[in-house]
Protein backbone atom coordinates (compact mmCIF):
# COMPACT_ATOMS: atom_id res chain seq x y z
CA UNK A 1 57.24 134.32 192.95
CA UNK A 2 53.79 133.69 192.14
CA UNK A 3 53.71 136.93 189.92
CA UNK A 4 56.60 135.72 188.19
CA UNK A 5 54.95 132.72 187.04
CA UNK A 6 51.85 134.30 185.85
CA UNK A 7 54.14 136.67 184.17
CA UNK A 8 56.50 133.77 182.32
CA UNK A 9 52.46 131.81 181.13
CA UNK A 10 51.55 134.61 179.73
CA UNK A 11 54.45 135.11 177.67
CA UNK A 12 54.17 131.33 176.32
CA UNK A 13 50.48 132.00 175.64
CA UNK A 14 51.17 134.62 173.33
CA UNK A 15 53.66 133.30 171.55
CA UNK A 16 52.02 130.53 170.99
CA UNK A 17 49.14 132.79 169.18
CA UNK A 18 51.96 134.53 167.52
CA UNK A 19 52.84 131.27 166.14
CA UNK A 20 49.48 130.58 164.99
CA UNK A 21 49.27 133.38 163.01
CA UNK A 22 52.50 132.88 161.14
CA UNK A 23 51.30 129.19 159.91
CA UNK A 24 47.93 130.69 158.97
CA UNK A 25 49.61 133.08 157.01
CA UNK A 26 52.08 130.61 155.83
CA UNK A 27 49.08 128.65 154.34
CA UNK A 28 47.03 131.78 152.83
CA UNK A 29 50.27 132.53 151.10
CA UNK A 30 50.54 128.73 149.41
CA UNK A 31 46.85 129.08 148.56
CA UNK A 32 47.74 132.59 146.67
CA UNK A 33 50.50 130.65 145.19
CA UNK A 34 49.22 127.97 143.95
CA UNK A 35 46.06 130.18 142.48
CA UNK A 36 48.64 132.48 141.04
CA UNK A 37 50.71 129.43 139.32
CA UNK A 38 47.07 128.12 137.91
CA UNK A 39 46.50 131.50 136.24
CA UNK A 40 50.15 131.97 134.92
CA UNK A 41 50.02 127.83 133.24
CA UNK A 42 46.61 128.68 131.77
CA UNK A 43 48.15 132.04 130.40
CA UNK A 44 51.19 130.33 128.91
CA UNK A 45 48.76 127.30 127.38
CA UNK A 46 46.91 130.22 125.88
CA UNK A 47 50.17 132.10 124.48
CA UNK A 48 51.79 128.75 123.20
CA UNK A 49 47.96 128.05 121.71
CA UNK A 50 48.18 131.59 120.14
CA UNK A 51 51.95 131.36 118.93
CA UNK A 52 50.97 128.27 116.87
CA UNK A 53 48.17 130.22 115.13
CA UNK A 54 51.01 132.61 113.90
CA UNK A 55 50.00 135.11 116.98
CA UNK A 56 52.62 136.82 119.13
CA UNK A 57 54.03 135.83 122.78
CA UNK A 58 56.97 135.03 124.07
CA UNK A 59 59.08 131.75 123.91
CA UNK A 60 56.70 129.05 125.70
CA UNK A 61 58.82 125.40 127.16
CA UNK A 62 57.58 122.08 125.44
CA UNK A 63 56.81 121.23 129.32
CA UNK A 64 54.51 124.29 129.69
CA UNK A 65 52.64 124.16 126.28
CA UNK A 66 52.26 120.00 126.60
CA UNK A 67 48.96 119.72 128.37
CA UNK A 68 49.91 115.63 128.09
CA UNK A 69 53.15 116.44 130.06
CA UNK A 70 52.40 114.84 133.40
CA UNK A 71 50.69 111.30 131.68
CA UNK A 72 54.35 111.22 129.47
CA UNK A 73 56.65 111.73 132.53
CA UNK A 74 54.21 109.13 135.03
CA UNK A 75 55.96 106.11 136.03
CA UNK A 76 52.23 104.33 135.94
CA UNK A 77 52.33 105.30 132.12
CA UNK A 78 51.53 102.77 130.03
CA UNK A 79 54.76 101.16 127.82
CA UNK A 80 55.53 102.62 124.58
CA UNK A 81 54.67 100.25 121.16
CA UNK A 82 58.32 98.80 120.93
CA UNK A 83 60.53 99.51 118.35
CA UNK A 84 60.19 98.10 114.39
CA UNK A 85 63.01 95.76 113.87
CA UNK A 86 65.76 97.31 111.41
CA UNK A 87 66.24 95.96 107.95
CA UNK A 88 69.61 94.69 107.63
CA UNK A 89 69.76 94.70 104.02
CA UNK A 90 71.24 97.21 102.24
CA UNK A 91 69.64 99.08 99.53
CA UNK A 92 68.25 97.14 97.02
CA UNK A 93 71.71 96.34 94.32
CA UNK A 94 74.13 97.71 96.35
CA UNK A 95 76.57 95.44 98.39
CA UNK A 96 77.99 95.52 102.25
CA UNK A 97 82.00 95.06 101.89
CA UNK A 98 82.47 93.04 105.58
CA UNK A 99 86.58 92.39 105.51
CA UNK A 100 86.83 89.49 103.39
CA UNK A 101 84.98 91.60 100.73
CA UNK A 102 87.16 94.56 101.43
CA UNK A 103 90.35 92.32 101.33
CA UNK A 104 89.06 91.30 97.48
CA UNK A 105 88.17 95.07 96.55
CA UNK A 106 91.72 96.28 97.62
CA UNK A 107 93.14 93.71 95.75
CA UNK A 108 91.47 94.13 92.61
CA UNK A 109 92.31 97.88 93.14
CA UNK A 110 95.66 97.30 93.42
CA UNK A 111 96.32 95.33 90.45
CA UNK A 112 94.07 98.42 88.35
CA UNK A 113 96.89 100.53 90.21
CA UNK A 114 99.58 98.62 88.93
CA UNK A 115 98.55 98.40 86.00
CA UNK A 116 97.81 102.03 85.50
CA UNK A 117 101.70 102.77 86.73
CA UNK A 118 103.35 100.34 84.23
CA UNK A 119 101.52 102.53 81.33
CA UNK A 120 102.44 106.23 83.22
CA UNK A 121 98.71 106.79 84.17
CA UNK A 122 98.05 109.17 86.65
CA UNK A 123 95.56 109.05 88.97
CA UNK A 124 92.82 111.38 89.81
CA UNK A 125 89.02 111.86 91.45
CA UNK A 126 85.64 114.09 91.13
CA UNK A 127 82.52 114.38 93.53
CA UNK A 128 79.88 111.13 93.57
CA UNK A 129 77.91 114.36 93.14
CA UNK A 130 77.70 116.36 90.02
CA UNK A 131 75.24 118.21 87.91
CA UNK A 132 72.34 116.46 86.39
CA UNK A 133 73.27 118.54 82.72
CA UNK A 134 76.67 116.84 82.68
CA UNK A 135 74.56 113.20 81.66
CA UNK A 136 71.12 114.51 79.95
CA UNK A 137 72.30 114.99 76.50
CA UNK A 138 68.91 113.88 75.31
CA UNK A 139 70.64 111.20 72.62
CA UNK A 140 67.87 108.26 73.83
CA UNK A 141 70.70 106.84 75.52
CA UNK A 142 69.71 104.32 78.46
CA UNK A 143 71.78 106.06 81.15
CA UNK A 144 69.70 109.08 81.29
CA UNK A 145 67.12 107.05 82.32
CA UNK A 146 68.82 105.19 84.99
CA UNK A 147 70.13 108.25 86.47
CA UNK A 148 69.51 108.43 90.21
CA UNK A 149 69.00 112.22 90.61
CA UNK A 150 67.12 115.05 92.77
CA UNK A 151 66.68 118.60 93.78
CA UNK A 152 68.94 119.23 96.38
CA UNK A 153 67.88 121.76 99.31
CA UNK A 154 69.74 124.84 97.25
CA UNK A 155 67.30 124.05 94.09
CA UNK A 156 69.68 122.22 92.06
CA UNK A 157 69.34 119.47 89.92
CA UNK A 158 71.91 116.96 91.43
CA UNK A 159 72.36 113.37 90.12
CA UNK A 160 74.91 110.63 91.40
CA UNK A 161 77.32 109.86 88.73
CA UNK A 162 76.70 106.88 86.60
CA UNK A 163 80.28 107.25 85.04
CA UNK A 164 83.02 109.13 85.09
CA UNK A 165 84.05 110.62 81.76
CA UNK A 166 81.50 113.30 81.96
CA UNK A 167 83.10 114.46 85.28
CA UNK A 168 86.64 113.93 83.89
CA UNK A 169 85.29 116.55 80.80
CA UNK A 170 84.70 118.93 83.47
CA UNK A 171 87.61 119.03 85.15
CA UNK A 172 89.58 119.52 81.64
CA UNK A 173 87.40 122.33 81.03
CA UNK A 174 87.66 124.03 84.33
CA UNK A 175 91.54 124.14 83.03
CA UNK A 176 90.92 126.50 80.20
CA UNK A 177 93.40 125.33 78.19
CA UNK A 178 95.79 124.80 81.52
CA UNK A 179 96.49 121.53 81.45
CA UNK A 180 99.17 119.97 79.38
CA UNK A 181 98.72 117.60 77.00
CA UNK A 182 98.39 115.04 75.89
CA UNK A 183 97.65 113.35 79.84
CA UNK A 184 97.56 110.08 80.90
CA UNK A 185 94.20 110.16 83.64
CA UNK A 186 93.01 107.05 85.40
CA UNK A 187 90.61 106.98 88.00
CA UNK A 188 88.70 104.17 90.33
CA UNK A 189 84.82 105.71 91.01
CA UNK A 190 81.72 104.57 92.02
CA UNK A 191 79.01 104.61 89.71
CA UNK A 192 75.28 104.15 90.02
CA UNK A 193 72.66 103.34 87.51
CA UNK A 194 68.84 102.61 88.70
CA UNK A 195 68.82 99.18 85.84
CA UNK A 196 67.79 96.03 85.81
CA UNK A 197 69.94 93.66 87.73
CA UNK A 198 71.87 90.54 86.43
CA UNK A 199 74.85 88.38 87.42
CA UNK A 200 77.26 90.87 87.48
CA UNK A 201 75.18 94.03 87.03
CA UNK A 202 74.00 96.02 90.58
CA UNK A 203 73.17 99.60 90.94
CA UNK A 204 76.20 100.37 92.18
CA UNK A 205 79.60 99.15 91.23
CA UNK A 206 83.16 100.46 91.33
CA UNK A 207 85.05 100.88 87.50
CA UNK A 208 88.83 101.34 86.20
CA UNK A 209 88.55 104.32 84.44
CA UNK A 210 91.37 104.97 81.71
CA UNK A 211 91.72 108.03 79.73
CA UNK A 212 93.96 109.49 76.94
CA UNK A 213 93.60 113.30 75.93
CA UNK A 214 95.50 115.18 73.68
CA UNK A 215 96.03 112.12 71.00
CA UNK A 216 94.42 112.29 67.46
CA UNK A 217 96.16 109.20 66.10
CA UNK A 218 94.95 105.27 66.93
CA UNK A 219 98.09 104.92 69.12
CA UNK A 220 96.12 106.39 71.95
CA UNK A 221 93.56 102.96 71.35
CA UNK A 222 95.95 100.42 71.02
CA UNK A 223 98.11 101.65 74.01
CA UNK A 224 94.83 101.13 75.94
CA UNK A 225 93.91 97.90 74.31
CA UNK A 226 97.24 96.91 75.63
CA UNK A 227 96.48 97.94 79.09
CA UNK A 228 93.52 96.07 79.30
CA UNK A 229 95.61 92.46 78.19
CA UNK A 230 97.86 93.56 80.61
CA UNK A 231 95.48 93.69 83.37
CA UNK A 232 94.11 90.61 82.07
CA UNK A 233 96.87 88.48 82.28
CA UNK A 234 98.13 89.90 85.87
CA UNK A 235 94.76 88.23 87.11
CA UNK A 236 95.36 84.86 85.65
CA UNK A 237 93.35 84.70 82.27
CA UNK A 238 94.21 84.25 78.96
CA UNK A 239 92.69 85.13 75.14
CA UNK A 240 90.88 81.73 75.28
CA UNK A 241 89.09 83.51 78.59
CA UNK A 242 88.55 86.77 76.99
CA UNK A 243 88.47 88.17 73.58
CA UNK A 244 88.03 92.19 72.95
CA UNK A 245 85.64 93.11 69.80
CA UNK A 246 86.84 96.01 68.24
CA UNK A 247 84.82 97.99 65.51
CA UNK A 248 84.76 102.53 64.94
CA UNK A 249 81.91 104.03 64.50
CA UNK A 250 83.50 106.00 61.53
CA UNK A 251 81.55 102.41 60.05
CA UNK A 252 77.93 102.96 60.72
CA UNK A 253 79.20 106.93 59.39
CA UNK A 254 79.84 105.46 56.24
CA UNK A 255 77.23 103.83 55.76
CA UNK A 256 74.33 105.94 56.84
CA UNK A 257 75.88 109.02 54.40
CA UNK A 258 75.17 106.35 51.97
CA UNK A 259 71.45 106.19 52.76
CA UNK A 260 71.08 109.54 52.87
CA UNK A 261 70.73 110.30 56.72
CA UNK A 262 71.99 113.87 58.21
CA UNK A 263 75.58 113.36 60.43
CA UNK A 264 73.53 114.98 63.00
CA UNK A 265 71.59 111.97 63.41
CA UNK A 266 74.55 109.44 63.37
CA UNK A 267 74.96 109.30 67.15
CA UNK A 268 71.29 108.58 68.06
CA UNK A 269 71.23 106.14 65.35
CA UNK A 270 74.14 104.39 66.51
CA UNK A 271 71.95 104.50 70.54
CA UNK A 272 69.68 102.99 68.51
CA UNK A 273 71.34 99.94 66.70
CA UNK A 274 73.14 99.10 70.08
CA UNK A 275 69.69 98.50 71.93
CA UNK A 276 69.04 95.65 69.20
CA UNK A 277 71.17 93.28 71.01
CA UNK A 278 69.01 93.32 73.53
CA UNK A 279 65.45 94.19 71.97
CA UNK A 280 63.86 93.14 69.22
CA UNK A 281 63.76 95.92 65.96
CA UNK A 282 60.12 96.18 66.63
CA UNK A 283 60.54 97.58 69.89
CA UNK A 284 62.19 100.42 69.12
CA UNK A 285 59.90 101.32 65.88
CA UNK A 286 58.79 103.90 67.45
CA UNK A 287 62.19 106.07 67.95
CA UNK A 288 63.30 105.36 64.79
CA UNK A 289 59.81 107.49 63.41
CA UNK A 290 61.06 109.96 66.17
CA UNK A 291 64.41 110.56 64.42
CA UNK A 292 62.74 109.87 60.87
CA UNK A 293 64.31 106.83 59.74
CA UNK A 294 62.77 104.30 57.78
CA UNK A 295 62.84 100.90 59.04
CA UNK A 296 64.74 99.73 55.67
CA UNK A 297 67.62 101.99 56.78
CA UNK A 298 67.75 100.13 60.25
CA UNK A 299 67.16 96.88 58.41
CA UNK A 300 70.59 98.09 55.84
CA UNK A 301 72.52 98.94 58.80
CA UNK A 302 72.00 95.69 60.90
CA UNK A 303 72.72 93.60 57.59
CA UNK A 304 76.11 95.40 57.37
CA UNK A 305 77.04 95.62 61.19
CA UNK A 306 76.76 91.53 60.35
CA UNK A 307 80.30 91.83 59.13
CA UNK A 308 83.33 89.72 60.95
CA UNK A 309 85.84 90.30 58.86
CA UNK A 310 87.84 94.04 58.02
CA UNK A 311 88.05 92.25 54.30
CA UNK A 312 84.52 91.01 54.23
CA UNK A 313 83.40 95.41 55.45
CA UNK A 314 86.08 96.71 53.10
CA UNK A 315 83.77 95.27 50.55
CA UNK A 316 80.31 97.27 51.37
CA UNK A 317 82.45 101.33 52.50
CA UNK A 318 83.66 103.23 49.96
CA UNK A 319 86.93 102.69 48.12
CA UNK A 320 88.92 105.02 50.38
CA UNK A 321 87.18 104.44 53.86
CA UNK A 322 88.46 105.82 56.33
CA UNK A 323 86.91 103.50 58.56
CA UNK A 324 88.88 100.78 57.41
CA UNK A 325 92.20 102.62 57.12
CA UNK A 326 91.77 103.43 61.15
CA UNK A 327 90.96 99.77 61.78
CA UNK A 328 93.91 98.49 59.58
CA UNK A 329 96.18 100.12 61.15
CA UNK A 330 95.02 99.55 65.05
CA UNK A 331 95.67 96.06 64.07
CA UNK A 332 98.87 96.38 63.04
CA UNK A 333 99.53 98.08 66.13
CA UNK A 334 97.77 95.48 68.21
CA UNK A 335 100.89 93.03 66.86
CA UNK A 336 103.38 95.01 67.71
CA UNK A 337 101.98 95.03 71.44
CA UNK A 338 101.82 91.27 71.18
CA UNK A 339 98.10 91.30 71.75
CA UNK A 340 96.85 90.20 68.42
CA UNK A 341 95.29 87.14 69.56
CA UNK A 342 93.12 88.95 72.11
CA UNK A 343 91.73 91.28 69.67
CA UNK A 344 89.28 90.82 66.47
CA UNK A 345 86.67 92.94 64.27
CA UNK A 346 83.53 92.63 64.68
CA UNK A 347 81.17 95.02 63.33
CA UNK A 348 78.27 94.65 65.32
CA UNK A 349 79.96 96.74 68.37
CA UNK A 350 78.45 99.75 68.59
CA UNK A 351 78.47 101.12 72.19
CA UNK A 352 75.66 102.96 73.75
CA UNK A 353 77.39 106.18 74.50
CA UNK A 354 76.23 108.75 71.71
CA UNK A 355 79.55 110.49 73.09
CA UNK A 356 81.82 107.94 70.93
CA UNK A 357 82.97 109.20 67.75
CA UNK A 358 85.51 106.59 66.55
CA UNK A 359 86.76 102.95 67.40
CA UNK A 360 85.07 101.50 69.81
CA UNK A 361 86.12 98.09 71.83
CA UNK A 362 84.48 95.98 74.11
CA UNK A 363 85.88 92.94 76.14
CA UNK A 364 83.46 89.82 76.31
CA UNK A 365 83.53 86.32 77.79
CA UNK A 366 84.46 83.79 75.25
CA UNK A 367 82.28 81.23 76.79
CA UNK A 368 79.59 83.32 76.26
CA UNK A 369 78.21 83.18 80.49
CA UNK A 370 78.63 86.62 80.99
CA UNK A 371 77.71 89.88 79.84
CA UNK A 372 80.16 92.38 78.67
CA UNK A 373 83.57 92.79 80.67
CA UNK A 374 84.91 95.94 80.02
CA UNK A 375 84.41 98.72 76.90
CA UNK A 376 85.17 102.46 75.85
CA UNK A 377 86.66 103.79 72.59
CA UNK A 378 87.20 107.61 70.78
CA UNK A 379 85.03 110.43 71.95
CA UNK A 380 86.57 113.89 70.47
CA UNK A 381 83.69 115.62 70.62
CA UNK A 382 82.41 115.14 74.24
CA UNK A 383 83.95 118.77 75.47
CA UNK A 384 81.75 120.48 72.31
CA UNK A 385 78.47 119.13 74.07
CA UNK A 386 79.68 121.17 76.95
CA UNK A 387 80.36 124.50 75.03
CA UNK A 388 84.38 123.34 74.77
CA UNK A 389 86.99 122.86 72.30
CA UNK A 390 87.07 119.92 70.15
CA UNK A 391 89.89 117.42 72.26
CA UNK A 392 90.60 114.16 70.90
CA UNK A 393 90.48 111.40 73.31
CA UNK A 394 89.62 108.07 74.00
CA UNK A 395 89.12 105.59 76.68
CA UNK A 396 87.49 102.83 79.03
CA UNK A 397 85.83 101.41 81.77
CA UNK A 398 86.29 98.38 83.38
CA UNK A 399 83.34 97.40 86.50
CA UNK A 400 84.26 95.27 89.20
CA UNK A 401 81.77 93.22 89.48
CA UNK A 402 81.82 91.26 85.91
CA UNK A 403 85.64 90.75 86.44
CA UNK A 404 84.80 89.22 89.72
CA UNK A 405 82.54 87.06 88.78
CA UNK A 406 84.73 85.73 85.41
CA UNK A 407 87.56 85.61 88.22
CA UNK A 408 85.38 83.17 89.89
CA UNK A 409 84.27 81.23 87.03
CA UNK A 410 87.42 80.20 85.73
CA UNK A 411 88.72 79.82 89.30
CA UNK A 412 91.57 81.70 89.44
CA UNK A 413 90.37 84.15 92.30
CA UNK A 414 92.09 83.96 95.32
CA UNK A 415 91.08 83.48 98.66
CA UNK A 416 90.32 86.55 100.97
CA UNK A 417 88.92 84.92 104.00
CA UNK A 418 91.65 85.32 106.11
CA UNK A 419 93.48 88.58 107.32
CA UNK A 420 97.11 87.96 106.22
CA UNK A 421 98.59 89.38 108.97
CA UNK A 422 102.00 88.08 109.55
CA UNK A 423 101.87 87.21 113.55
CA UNK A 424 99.92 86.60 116.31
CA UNK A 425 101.18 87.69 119.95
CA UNK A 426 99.76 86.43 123.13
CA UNK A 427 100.52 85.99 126.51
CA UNK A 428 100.08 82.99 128.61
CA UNK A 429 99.03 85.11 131.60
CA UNK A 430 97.81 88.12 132.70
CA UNK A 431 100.99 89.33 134.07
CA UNK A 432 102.72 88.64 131.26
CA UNK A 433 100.24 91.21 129.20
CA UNK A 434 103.03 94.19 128.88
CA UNK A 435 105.89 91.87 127.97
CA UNK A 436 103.65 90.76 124.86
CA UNK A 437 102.90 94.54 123.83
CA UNK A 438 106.57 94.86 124.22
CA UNK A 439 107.05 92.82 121.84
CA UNK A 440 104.15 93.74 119.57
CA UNK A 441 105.72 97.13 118.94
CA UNK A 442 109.02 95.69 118.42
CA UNK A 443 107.63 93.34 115.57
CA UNK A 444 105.13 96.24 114.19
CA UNK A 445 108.65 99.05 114.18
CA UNK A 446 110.62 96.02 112.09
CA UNK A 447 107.39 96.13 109.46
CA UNK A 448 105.52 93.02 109.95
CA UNK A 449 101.47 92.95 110.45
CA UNK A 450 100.99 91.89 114.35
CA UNK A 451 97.29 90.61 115.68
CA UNK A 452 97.85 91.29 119.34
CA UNK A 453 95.42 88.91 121.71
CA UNK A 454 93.95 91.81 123.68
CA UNK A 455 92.27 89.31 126.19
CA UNK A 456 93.02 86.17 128.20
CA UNK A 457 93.09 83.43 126.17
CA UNK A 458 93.66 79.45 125.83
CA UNK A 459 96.34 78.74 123.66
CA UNK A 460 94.32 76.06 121.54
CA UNK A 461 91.78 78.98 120.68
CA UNK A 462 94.88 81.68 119.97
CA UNK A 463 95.59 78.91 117.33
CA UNK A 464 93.16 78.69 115.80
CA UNK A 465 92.33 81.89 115.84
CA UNK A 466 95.60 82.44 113.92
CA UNK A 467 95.07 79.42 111.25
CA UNK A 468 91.73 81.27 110.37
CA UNK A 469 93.06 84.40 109.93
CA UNK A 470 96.35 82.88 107.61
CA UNK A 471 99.03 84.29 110.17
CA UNK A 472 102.22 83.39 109.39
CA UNK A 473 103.85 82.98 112.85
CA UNK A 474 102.74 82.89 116.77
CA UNK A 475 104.63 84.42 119.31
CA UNK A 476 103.94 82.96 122.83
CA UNK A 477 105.51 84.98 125.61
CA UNK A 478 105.33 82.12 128.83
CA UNK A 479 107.21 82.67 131.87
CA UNK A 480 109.68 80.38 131.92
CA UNK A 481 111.03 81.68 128.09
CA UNK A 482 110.70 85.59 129.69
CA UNK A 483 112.74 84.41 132.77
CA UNK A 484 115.45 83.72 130.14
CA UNK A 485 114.60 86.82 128.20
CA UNK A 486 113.09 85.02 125.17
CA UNK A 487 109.65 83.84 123.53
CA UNK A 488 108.98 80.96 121.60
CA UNK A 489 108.03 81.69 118.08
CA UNK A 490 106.15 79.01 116.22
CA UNK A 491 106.34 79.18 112.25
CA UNK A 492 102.82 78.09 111.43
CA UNK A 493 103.27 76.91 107.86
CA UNK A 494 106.37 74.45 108.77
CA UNK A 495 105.18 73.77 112.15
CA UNK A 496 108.58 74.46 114.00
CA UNK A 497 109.11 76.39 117.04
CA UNK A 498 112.31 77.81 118.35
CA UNK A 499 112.87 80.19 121.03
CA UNK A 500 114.51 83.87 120.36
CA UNK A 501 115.62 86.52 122.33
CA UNK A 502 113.58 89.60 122.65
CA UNK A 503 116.28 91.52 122.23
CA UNK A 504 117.03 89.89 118.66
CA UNK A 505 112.97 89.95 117.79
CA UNK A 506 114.17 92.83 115.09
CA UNK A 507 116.47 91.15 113.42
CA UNK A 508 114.36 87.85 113.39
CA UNK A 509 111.29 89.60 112.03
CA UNK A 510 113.43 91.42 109.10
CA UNK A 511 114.88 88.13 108.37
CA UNK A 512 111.54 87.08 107.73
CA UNK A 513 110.43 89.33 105.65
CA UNK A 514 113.35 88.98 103.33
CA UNK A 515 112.41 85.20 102.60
């Protein structure tokens, strides 16, 4: 017995020694471990040092290489600088469309649209982006130097486009001949110019492009004259609003062969004489010695472009002008659209487009507030700057935000601040909530505009909510109407309510759309 006990201590002693051992080993082998994981991080700092110099080594982990990696991740860090508030403006002369603003746009759009369709315009788009070339013609033309351009990341000269007929050029060319005239193009593109702003003039702006190719005769002019009334009158103004100047450039032509100055100078001349409206002749003295033109020839042109009258510049062309033969005849036309009283000469429109090569137009503000509407005219030559074919054409463009603010001014613009959605659906209750998208869809399948209330409402806010939105009609689903399997349905302009069946809501909602 004894033995046996001595025997059984002796076992416990020694594995309690074996034990021992283990944990002392255990520890030896975290020291070597930790050593070992000191060396390796000190290697890898090295290596990621190293790979920064443009040495070799492997791939090293941002949390390896940071030696600031335990300070970042601390929670007894210190707080971070917080963040710079945001600008909420947009870019300086560019615009934020919230709905109302989008409501106007689209409807401004749509009458272009209309317009466009009464006159068999198609319609038709090209990138914001295009090639720098397509605007540097190098004719001393302002847009050139309002161009917002860059080098994009493949090494190409890029600009935004600060009009369209450039782009529309290009995509005639691409055609090679393909395309069969003449066509009928009309377009609706942002544009952006880095100018000086005024009322009316931003940076960026949306325009009513028109376009007719293929056309050699003045038809292609008056049709688009007559396009332009059109439009006008849709919107609610008349010729004592607006008045379009209408002059060719086939003028100024005449007149500087007369003085003796090369046709290859005619269209940087005429870039000229349009920046006196604006400046005075001394300030662009300088230019003129560029293109080596003596102020007297300036002086001549200015005292002819004075002209208001096709009688009064009949008297200082030539006997056979065909300046004035073009202009006689526009007129004509001009009365046989019924537009005559919109239109008049005036010989000081010049346009600052070098591209324009006959009649040119331009749509003003009779009462004088605001600066020019809308403009284009004859370019047949714009597809030879680009290494094309001679194509007659002509057109023009009409900004938005001018028309907008003449809209405005004579206070015939109509109100966009509420949605226009036909009804409003709500449910008194909670439980009630599917019966009302029930009848949602019912109303949305028969084709009116529904504003579902998506949350739990009052009634007196619903209505309200509805007047300032313009709905037309509420429909209140309430328990006692759904018992019956109806909803009352309250016309908000006469102020009635009746009850209808839900059944019958189709019927009810095309009846309402026929009135």
């Amino acid at each position: 017995m004894i033995a046996a006990l001595v025997h059984s201590r002796a076992a416990v002693t020694a594995f309690q020694q074996l034990s021992s051992t283990a944990s002392s080993a255990r520890l030896a082998s975290r020291s070597i471990a930790t050593a070992t994981s000191n060396v390796i991080l000190a290697s890898a700092t090295e290596t990621g040092s190293s790979e920064k110099g443009g040495g070799g080594g492997g791939r090293v982990a941002a949390s390896i290489s940071d030696k600031d990696i335990l300070s970042k991740t601390s929670a007894s860090s210190s707080p971070s600088k917080p963040t710079e508030a945001l600008d909420t403006n947009p870019p300086k002369g560019t615009r934020d469309f919230y709905p109302p603003d989008m409501r106007l746009r689209s409807w401004l759009f749509a009458q272009w649209r209309d317009v466009a369709a009464l006159y068999g315009f198609s319609e038709y788009d090209a990138p914001v982006l295009e090639s720098e070339a397509l605007y540097t013609r190098k004719a001393g033309e302002e847009v050139t130097q309002q161009l917002y351009n860059f080098v994009d990341k493949g090494e190409r000269a890029v600009a935004l486009r600060p009009e369209m007929t450039p782009s529309l050029a290009r995509m005639v060319m691409a055609k090679k001949g393909g395309l069969n005239l003449p066509l009928k193009w009309f377009s609706i593109p942002q544009c952006w110019r880095y100018e000086r702003m005024t009322r009316g003039r931003r940076r960026e702006h949306f325009q009513w492009n028109m376009d007719i190719w293929g056309v050699t005769g003045i038809e292609a002019e008056a049709e688009l004259l007559s396009a332009m009334v059109k439009f006008f009158e849709k919107v609610g103004l008349t010729c004592e609003d607006v008045g379009i100047k209408v002059n060719s450039r086939l003028v100024i032509g005449e007149v500087l062969t007369e003085l003796g100055v090369p046709e290859e100078k005619f269209a940087a001349t005429c870039v000229l004489v349009d920046k006196l409206e604006k400046v005075p002749l001394d300030a662009i003295q300088g230019e003129l010695e560029e293109l080596g033109l003596d102020r007297s020839v300036v002086e001549k042109l200015t005292s002819v472009l004075t002209n208001k009258s096709i009688e009064s510049i009949s008297a200082v062309l030539p006997p056979d002008s065909e300046a004035v033969k073009q202009l006689t005849q526009l007129f004509k036309l001009c009365e046989a659209y019924g537009i005559q009283d919109w239109v008049l000469f005036d010989a000081s429109v010049v346009r600052g487009l070098a591209y324009y090569t006959g009649i040119v137009f331009e749509a003003f503000d009779r009462k004088g507030v605001l600066r020019a509407i809308a403009g284009g005219g004859r370019y047949d030559k714009l597809l030879e700057t680009f290494g094309g074919d001679p194509t007659p054409a002509a057109g023009f463009g009409f900004g938005d935000a001018v028309i907008v603010e003449l809209l405005k001014e004579r206070d015939v613009l109509p109100s966009f601040e509420g949605s226009g959605f036909d009804t409003v659906v709500f449910a008194m209750n909670e439980s009630l909530y599917g019966v009302a998208i029930e009848v949602a869809s019912k109303l949305r399948a028969s084709g009116q505009t529904v504003d579902l209330i998506l949350e739990n409402k009052k009634p007196k806010w619903v209505f309200k909510h509805a007047s300032r939105n313009e709905a037309k009609y509420c429909v209140i689903v309430a328990g006692d109407e759904y018992e019956n399997g109806e909803v009352s349905v309250k016309d908000l302009t006469a102020g009635e309510q009746k009850a209808v069946k839900i059944d019958a809501l189709g019927d009810w909602a095309e009846s309402v759309l026929r009135q």
